[in-house]
C-alpha atoms as a PDB file:
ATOM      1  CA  UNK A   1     -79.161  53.314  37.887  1.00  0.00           C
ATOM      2  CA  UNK A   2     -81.345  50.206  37.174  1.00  0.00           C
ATOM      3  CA  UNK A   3     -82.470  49.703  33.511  1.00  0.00           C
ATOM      4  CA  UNK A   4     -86.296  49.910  34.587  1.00  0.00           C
ATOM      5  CA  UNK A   5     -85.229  53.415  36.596  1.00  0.00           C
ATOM      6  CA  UNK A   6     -83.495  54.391  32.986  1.00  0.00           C
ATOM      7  CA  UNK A   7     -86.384  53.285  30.951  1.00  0.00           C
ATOM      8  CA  UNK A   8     -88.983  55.624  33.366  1.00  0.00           C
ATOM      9  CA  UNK A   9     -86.212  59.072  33.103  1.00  0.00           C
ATOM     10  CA  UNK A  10     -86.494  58.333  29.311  1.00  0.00           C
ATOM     11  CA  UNK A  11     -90.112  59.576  29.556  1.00  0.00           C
ATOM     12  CA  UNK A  12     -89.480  62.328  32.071  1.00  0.00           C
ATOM     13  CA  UNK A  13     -85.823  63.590  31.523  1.00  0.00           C
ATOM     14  CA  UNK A  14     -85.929  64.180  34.773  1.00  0.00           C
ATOM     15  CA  UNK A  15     -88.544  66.012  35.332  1.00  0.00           C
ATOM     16  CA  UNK A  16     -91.241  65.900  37.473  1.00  0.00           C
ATOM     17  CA  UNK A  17     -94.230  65.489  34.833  1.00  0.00           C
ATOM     18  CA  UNK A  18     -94.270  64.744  31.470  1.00  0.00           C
ATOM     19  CA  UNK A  19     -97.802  66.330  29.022  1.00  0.00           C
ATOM     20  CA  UNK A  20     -99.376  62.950  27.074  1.00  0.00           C
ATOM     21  CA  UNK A  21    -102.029  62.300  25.017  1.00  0.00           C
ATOM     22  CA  UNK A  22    -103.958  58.913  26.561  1.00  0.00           C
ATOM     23  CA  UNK A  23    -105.816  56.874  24.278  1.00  0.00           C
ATOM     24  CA  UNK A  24    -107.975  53.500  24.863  1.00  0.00           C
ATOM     25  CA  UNK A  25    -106.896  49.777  23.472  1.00  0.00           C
ATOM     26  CA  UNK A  26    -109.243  47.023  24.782  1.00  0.00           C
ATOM     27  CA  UNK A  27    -110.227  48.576  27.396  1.00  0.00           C
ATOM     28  CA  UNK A  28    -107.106  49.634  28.711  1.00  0.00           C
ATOM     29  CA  UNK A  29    -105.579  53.165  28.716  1.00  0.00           C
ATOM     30  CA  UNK A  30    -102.034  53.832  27.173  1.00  0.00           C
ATOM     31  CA  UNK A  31    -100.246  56.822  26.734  1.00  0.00           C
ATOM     32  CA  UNK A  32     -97.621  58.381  24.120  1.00  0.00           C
ATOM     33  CA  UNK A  33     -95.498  61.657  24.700  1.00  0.00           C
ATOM     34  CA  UNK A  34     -97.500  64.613  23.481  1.00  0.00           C
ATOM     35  CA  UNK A  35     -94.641  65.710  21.849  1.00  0.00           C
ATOM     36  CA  UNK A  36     -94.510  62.779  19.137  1.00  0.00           C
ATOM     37  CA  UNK A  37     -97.908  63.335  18.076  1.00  0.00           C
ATOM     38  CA  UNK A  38     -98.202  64.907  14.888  1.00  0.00           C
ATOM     39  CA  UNK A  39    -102.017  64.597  14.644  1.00  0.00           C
ATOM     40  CA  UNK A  40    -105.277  62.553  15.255  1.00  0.00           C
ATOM     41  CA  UNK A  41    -107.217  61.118  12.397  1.00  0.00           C
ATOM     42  CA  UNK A  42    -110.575  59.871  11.920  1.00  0.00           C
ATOM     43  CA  UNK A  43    -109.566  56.358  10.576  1.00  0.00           C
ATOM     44  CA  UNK A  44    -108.575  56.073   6.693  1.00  0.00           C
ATOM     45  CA  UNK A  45    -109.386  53.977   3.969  1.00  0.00           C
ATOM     46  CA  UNK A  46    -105.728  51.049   4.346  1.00  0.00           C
ATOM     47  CA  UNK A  47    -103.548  49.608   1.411  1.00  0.00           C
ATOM     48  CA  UNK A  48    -102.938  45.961   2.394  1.00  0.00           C
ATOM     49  CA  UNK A  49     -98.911  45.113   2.054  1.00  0.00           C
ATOM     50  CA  UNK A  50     -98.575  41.731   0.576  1.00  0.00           C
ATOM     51  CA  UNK A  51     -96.239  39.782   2.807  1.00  0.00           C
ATOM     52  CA  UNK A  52     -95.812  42.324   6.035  1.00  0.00           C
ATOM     53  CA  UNK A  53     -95.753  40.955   9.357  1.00  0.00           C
ATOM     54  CA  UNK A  54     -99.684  41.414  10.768  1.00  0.00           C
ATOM     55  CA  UNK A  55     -98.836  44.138  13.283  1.00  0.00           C
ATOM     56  CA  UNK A  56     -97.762  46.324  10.282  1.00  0.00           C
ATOM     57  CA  UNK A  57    -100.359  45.056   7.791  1.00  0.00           C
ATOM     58  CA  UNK A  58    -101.013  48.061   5.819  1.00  0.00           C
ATOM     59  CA  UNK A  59    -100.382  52.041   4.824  1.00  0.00           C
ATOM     60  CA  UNK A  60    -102.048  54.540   5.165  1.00  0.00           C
ATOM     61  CA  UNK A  61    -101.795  58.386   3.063  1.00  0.00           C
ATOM     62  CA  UNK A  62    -100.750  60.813   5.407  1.00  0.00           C
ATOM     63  CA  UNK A  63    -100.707  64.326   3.689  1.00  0.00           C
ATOM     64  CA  UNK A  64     -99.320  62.427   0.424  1.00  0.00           C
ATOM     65  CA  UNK A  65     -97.010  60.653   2.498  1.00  0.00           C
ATOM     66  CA  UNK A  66     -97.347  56.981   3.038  1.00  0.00           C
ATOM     67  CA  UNK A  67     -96.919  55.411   6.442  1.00  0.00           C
ATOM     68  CA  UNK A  68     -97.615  52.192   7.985  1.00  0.00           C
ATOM     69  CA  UNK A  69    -100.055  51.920  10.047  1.00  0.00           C
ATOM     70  CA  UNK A  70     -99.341  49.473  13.218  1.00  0.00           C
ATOM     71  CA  UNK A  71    -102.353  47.639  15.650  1.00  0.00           C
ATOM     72  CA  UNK A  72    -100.395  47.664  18.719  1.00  0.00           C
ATOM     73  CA  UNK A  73    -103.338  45.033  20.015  1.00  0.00           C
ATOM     74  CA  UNK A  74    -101.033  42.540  18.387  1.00  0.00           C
ATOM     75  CA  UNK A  75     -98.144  43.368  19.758  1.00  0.00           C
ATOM     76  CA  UNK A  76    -100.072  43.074  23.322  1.00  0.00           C
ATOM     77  CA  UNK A  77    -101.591  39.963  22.138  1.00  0.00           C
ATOM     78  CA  UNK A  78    -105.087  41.568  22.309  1.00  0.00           C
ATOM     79  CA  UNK A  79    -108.175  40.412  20.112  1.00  0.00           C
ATOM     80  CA  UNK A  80    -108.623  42.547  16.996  1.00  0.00           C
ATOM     81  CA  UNK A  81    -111.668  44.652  17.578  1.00  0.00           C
ATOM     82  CA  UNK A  82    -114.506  46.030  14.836  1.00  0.00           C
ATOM     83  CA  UNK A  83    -113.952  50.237  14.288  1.00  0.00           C
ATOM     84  CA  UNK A  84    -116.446  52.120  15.877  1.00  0.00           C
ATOM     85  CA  UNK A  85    -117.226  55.905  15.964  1.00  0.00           C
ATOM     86  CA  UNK A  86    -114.393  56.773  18.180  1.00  0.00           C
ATOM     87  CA  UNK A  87    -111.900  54.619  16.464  1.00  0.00           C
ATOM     88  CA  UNK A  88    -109.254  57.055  15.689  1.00  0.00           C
ATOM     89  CA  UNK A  89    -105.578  57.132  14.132  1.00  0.00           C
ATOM     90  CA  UNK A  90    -103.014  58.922  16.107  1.00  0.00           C
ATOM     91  CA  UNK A  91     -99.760  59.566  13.812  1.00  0.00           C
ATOM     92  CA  UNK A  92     -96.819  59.817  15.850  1.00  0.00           C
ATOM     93  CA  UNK A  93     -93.105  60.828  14.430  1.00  0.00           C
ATOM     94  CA  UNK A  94     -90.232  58.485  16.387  1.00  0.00           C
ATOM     95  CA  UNK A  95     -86.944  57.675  15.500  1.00  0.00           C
ATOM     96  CA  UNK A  96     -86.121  54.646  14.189  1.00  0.00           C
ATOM     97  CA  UNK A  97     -82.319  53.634  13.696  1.00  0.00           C
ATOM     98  CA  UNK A  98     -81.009  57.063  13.361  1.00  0.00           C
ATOM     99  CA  UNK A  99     -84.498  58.463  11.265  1.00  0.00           C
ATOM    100  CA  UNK A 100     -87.682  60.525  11.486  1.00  0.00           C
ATOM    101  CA  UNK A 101     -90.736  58.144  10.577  1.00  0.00           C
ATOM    102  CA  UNK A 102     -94.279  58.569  11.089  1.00  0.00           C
ATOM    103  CA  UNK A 103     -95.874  55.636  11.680  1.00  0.00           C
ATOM    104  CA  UNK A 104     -99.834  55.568  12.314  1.00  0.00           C
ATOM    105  CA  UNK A 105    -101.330  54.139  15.515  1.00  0.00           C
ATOM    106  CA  UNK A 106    -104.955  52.397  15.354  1.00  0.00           C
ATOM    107  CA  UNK A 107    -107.265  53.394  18.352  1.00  0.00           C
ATOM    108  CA  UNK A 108    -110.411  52.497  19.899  1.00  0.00           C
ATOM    109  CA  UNK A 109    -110.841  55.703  21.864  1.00  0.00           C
ATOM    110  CA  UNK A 110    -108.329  59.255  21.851  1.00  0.00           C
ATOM    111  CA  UNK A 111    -109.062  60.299  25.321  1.00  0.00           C
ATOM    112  CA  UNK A 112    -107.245  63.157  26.400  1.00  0.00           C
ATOM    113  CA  UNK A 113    -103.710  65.548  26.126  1.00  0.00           C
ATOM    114  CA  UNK A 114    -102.668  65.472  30.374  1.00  0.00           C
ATOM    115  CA  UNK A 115     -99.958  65.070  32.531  1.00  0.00           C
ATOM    116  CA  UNK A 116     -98.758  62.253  34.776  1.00  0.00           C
ATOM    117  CA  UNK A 117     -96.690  62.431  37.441  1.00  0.00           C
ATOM    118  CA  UNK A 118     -93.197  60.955  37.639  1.00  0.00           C
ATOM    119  CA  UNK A 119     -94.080  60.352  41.213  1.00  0.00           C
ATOM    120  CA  UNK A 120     -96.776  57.719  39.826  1.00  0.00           C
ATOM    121  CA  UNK A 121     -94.743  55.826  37.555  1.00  0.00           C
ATOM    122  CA  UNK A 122     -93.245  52.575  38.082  1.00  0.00           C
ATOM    123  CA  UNK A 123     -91.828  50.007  36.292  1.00  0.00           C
ATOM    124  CA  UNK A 124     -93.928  47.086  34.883  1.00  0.00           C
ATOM    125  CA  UNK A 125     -93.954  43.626  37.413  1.00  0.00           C
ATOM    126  CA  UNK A 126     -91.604  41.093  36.159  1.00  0.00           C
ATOM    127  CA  UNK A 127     -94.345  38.411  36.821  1.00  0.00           C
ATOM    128  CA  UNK A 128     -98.055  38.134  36.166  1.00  0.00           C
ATOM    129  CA  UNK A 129     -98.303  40.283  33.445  1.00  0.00           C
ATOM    130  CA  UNK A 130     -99.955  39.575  30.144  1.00  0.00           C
ATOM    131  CA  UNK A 131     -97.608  41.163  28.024  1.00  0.00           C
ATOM    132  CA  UNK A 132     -93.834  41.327  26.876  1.00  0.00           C
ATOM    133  CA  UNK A 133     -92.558  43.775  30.013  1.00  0.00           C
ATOM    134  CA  UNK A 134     -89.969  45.073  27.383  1.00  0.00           C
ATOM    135  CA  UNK A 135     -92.848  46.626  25.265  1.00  0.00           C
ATOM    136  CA  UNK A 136     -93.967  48.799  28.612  1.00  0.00           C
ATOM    137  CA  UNK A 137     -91.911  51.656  29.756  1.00  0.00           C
ATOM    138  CA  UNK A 138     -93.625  52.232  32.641  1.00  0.00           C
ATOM    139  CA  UNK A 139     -97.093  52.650  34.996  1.00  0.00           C
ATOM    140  CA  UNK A 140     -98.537  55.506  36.142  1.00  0.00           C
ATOM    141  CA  UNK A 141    -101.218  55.069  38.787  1.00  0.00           C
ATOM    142  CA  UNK A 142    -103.872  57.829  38.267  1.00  0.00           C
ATOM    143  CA  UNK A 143    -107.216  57.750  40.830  1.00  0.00           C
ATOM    144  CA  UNK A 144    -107.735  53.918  40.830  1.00  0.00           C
ATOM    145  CA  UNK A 145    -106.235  52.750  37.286  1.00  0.00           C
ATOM    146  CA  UNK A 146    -102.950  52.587  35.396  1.00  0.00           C
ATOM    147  CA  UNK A 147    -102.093  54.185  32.650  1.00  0.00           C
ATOM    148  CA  UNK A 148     -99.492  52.276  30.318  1.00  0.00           C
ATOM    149  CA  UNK A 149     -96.819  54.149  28.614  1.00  0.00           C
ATOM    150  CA  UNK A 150     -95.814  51.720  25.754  1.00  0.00           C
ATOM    151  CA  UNK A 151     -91.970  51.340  24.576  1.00  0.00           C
ATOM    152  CA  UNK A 152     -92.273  52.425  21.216  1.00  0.00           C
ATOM    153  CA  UNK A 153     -88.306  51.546  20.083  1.00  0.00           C
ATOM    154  CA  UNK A 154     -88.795  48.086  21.869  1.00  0.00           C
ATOM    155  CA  UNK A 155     -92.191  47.701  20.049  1.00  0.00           C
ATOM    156  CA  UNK A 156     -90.826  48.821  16.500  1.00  0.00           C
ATOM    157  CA  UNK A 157     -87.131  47.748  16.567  1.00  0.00           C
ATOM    158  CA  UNK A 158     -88.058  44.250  17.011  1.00  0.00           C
ATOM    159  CA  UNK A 159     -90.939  44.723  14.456  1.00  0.00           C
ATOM    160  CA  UNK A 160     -89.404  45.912  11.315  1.00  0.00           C
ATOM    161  CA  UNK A 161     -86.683  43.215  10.968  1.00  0.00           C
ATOM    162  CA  UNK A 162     -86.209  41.623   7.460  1.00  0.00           C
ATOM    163  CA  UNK A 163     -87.911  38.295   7.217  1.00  0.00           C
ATOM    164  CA  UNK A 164     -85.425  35.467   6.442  1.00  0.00           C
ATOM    165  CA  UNK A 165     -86.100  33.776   3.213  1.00  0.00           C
ATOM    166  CA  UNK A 166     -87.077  29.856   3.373  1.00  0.00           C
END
């Protein structure tokens, strides 16, 4: 089995459909498993952490927990944009190197919880796109747009490495 085939079943397991919750970056649409969500939040007053990398800038307090809160519109090389009324936090729980972590997710729009069709999906073009293809599991097509489902280990693995001292 390719690695792009691999990378698609990972959302799936093999099934036909998978339930996600889509959400709007830029005016593009991405989705996350429904099942990682652990709730959306109107957005949250931020701590600033002196020296973290800008994609990881700050924390948030998450039921007396604190968890960083990412901009995945620079990891995608997007311009920053100003909040607006739908801006929205989506805290998700992955696993990073072996543990649980929540990590919050900044939003421009929380659209919907649906489900996509394995059927849909394909892996991202190895030319002409705009981003990393490593940070994109897949594409669904869905009535005439795609829906980008984001490769959260690539995205955060290669995120949280220790900066080397100069």
């Amino acid at each position: 089995m390719s690695a792009a085939a691999e990378k698609i079943d990972h959302h799936w397991n093999y099934a036909d459909e998978v339930e996600v919750l889509t959400f709007d970056m830029n005016g593009e649409t991405f989705a996350l498993e429904a099942v990682i969500v652990q709730e959306i939040l109107d957005l949250l007053p931020e701590t600033a952490v002196p020296g973290a990398q800008p994609f990881v800038a700050s924390v948030i307090n998450f039921r007396g927990k604190v968890i960083p809160l990412a901009d995945l519109r620079l990891a995608f090389g997007m311009d920053g944009t100003e909040a607006t009324i739908d801006s929205r936090i989506i805290v998700i729980e992955i696993d990073l190197d072996g543990e649980a972590t929540l990590v919050g997710l900044r939003t421009d729009k929380v659209n919907e919880v649906t489900t996509l069709a394995r059927a849909a999906s394909e892996p991202p073009p190895s030319v002409g796109m705009r981003w990393r293809a490593d940070y994109i599991d897949c594409l669904v097509k869905r009535g005439g747009e795609f829906i980008i489902l984001p490769n959260l280990q690539a995205l955060f693995s290669s995120r949280h490495e220790t900066p080397t001292a100069v």
